[in-house]
PDB file of N, CA and C in Angstrom:
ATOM      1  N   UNK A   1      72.200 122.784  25.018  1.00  0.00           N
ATOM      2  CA  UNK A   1      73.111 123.608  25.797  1.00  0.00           C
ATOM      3  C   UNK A   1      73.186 125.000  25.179  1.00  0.00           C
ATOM      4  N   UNK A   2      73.250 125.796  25.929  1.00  0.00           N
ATOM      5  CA  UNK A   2      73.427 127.173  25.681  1.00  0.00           C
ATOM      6  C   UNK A   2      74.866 127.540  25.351  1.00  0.00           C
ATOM      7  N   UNK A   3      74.576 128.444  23.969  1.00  0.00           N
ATOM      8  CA  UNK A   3      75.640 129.548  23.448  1.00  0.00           C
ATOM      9  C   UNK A   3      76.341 130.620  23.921  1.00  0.00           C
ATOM     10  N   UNK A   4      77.751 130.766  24.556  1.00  0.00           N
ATOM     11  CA  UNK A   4      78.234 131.883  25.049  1.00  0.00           C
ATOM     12  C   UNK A   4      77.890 133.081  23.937  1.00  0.00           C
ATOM     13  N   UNK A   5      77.311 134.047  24.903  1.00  0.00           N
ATOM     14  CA  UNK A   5      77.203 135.069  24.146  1.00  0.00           C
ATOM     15  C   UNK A   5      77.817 136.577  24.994  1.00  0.00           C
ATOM     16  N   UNK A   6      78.442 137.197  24.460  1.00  0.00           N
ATOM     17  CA  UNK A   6      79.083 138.671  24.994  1.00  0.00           C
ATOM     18  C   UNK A   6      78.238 138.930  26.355  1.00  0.00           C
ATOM     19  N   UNK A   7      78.678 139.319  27.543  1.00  0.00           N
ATOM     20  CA  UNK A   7      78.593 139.698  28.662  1.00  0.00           C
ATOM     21  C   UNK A   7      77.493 138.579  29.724  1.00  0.00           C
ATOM     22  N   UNK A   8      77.842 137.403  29.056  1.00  0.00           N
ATOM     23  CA  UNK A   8      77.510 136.826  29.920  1.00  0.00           C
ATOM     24  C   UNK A   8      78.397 136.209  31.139  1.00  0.00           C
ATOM     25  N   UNK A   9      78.401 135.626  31.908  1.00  0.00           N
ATOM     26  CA  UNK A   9      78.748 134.924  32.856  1.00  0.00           C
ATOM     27  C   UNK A   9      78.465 133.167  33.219  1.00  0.00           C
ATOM     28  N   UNK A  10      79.788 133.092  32.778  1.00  0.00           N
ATOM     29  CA  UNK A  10      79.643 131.350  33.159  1.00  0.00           C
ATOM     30  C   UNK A  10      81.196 130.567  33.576  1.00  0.00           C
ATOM     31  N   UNK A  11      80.683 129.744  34.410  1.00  0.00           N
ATOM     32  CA  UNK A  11      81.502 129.373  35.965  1.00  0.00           C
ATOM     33  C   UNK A  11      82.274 127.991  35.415  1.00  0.00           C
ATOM     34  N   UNK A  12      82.945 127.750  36.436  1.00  0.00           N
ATOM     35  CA  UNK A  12      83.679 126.291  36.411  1.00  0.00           C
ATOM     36  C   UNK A  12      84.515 126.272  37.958  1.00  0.00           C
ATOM     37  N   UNK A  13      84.926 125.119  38.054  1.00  0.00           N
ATOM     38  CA  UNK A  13      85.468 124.958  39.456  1.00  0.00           C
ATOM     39  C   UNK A  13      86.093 125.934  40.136  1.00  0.00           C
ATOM     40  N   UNK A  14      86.551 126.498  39.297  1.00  0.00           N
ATOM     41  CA  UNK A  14      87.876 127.816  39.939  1.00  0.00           C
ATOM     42  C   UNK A  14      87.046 129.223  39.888  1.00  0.00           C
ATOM     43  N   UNK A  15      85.849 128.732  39.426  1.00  0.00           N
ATOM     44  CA  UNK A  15      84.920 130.573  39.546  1.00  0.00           C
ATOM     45  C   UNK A  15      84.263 130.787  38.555  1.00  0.00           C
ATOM     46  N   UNK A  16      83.921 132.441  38.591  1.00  0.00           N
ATOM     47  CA  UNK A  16      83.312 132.760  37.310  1.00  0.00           C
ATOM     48  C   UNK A  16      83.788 133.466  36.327  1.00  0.00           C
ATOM     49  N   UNK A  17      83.498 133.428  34.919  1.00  0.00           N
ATOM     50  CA  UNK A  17      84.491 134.228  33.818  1.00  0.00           C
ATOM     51  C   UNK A  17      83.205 134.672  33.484  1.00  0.00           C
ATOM     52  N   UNK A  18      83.681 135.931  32.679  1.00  0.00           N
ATOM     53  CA  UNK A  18      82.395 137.110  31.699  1.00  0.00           C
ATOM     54  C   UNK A  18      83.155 136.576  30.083  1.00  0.00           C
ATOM     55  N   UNK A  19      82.442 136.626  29.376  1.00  0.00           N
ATOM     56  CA  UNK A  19      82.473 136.162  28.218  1.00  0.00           C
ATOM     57  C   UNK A  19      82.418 137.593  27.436  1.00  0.00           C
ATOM     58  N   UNK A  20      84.247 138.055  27.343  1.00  0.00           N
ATOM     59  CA  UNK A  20      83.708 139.444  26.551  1.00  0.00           C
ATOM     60  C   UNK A  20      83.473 139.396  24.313  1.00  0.00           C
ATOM     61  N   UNK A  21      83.536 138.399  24.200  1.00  0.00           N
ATOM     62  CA  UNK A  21      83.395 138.551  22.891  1.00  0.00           C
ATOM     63  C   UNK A  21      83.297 137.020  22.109  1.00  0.00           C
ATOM     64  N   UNK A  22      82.508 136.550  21.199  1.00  0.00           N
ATOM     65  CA  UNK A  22      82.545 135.335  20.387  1.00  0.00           C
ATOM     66  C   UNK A  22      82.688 135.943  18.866  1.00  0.00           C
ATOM     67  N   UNK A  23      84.123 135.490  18.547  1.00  0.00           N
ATOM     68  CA  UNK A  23      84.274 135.748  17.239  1.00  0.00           C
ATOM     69  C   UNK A  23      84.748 134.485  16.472  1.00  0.00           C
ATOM     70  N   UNK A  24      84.150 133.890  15.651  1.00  0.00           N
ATOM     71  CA  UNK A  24      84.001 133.297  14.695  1.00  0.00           C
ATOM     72  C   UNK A  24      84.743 131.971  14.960  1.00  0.00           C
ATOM     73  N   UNK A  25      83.816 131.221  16.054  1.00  0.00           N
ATOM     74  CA  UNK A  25      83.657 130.118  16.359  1.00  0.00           C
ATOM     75  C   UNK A  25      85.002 130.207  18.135  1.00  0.00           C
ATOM     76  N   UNK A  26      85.533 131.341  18.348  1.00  0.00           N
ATOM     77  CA  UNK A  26      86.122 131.342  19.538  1.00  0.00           C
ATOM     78  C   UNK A  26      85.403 132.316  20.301  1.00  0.00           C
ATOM     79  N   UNK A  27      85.751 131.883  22.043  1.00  0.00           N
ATOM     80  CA  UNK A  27      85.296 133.159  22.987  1.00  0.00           C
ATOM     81  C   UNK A  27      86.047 133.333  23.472  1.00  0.00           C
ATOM     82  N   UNK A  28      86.487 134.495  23.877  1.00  0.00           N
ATOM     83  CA  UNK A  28      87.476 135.708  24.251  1.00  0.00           C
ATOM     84  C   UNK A  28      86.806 135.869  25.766  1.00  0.00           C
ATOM     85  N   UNK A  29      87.329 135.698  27.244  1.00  0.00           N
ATOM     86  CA  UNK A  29      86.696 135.702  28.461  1.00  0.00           C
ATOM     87  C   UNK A  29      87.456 135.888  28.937  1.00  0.00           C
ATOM     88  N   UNK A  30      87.089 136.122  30.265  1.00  0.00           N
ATOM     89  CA  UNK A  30      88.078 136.527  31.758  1.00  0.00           C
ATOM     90  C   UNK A  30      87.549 136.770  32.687  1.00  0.00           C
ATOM     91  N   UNK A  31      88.480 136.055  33.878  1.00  0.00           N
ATOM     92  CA  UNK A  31      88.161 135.818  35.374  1.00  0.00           C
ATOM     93  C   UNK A  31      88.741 137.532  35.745  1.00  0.00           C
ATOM     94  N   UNK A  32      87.980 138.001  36.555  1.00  0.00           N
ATOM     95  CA  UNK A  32      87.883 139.188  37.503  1.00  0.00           C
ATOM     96  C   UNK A  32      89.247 139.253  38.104  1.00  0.00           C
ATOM     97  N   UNK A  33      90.248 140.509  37.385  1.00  0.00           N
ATOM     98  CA  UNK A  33      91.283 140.776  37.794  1.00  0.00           C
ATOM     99  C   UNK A  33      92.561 140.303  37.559  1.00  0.00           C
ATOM    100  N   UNK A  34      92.077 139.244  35.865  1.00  0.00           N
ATOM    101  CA  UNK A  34      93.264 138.628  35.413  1.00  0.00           C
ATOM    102  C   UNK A  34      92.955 138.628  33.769  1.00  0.00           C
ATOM    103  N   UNK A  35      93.746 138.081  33.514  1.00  0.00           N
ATOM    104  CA  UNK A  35      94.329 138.751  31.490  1.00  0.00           C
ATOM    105  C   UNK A  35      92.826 137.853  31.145  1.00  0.00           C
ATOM    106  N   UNK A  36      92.898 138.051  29.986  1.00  0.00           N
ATOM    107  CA  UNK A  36      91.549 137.561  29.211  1.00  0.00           C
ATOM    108  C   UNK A  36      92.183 136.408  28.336  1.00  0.00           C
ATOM    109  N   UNK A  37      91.615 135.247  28.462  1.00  0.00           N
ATOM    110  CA  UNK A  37      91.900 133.944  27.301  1.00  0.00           C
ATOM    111  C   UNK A  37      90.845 133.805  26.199  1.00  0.00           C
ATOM    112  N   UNK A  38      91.201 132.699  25.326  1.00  0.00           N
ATOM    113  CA  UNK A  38      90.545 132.671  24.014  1.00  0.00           C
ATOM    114  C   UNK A  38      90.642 130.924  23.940  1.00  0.00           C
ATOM    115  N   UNK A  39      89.098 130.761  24.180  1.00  0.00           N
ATOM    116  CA  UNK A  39      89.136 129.028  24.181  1.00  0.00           C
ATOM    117  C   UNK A  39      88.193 128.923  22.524  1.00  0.00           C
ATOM    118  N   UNK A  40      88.427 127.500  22.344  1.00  0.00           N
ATOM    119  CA  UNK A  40      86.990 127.448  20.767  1.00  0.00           C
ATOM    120  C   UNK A  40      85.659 127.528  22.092  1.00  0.00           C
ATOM    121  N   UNK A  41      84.657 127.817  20.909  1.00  0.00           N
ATOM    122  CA  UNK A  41      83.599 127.568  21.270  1.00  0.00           C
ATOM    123  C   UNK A  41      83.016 126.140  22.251  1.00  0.00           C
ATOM    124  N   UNK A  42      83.435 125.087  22.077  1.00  0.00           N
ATOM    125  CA  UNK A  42      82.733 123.783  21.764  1.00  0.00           C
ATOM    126  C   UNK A  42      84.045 123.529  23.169  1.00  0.00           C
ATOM    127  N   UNK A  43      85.099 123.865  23.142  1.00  0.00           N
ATOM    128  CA  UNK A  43      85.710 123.434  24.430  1.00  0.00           C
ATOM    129  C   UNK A  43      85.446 124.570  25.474  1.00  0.00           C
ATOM    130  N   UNK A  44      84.745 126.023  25.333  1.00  0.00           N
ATOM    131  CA  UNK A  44      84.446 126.290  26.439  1.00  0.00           C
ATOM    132  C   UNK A  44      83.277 126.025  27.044  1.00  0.00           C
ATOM    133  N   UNK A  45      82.591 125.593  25.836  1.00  0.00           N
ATOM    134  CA  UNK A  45      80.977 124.701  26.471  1.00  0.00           C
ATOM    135  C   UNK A  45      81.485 123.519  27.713  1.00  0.00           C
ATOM    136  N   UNK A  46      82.540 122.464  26.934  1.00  0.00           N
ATOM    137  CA  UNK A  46      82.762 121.844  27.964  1.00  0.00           C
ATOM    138  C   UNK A  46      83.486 121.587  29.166  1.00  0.00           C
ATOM    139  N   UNK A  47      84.113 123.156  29.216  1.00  0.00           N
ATOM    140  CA  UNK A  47      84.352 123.524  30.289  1.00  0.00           C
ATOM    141  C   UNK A  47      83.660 124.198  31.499  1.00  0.00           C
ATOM    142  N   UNK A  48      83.067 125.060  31.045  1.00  0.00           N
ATOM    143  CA  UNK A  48      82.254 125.642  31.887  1.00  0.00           C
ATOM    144  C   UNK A  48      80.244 125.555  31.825  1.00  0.00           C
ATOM    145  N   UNK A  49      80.422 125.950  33.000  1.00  0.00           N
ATOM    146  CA  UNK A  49      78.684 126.152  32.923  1.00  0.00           C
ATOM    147  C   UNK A  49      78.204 127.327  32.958  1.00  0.00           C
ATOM    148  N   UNK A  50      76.996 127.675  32.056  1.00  0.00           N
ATOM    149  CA  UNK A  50      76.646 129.099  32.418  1.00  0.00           C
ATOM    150  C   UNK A  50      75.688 129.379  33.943  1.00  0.00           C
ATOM    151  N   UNK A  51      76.590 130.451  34.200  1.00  0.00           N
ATOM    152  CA  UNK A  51      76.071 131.075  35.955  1.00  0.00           C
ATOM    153  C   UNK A  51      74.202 131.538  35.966  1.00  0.00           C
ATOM    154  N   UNK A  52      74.047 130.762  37.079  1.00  0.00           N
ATOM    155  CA  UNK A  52      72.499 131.898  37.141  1.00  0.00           C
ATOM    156  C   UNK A  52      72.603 133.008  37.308  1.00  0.00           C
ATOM    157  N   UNK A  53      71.839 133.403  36.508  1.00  0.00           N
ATOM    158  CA  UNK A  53      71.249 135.289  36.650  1.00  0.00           C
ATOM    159  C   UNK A  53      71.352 136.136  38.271  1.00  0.00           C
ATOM    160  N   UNK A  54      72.169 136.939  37.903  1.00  0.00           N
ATOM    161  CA  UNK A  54      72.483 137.538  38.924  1.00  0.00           C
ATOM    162  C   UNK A  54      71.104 138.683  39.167  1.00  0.00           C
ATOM    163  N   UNK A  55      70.696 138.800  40.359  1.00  0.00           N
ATOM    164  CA  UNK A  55      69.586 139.327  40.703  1.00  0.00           C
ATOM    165  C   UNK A  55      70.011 141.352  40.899  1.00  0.00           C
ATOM    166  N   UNK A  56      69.721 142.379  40.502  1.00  0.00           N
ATOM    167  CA  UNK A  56      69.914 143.341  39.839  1.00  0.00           C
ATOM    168  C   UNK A  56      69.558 144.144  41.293  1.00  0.00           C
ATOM    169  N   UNK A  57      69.142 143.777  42.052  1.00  0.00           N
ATOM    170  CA  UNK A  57      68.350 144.491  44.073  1.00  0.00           C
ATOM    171  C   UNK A  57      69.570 144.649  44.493  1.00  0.00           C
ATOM    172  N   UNK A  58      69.289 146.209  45.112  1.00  0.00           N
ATOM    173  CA  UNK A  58      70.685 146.319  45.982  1.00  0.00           C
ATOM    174  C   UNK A  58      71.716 146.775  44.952  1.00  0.00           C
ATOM    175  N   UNK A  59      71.706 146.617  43.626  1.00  0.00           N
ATOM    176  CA  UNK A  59      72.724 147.749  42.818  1.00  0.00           C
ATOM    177  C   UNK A  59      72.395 148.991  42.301  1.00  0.00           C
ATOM    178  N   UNK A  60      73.555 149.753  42.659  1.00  0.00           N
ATOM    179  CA  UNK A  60      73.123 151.114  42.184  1.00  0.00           C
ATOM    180  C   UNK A  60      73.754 151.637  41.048  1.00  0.00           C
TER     181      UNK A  60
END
């Protein structure tokens, strides 16, 4: 399983969160337009899944 790492994106039932920071064994994330939480590492693995790659066409 894959490692949250800073600006990624990864989902769970209720949507998607950006992963703004992993500091020393926690990640610091947030859903679009609401406060930022701080889960451990190892329980946000098993919370969420990481999102497929968002395709970069069409942004400017």
């Amino acid at each position: 399983m894959s490692e949250p790492v800073r600006s990624q994106h990864w989902q769970d039932a209720d949507g998607p969160v950006r992963v703004m920071a992993v500091v020393e064994g926690y990640v610091v994330a947030r859903r679009k337009g609401a406060a930022p939480f701080l889960m451990s590492v190892r329980e946000f693995k098993g919370a969420f899944t990481l999102a497929a790659p968002q395709s970069s066409e069409g942004r400017s």
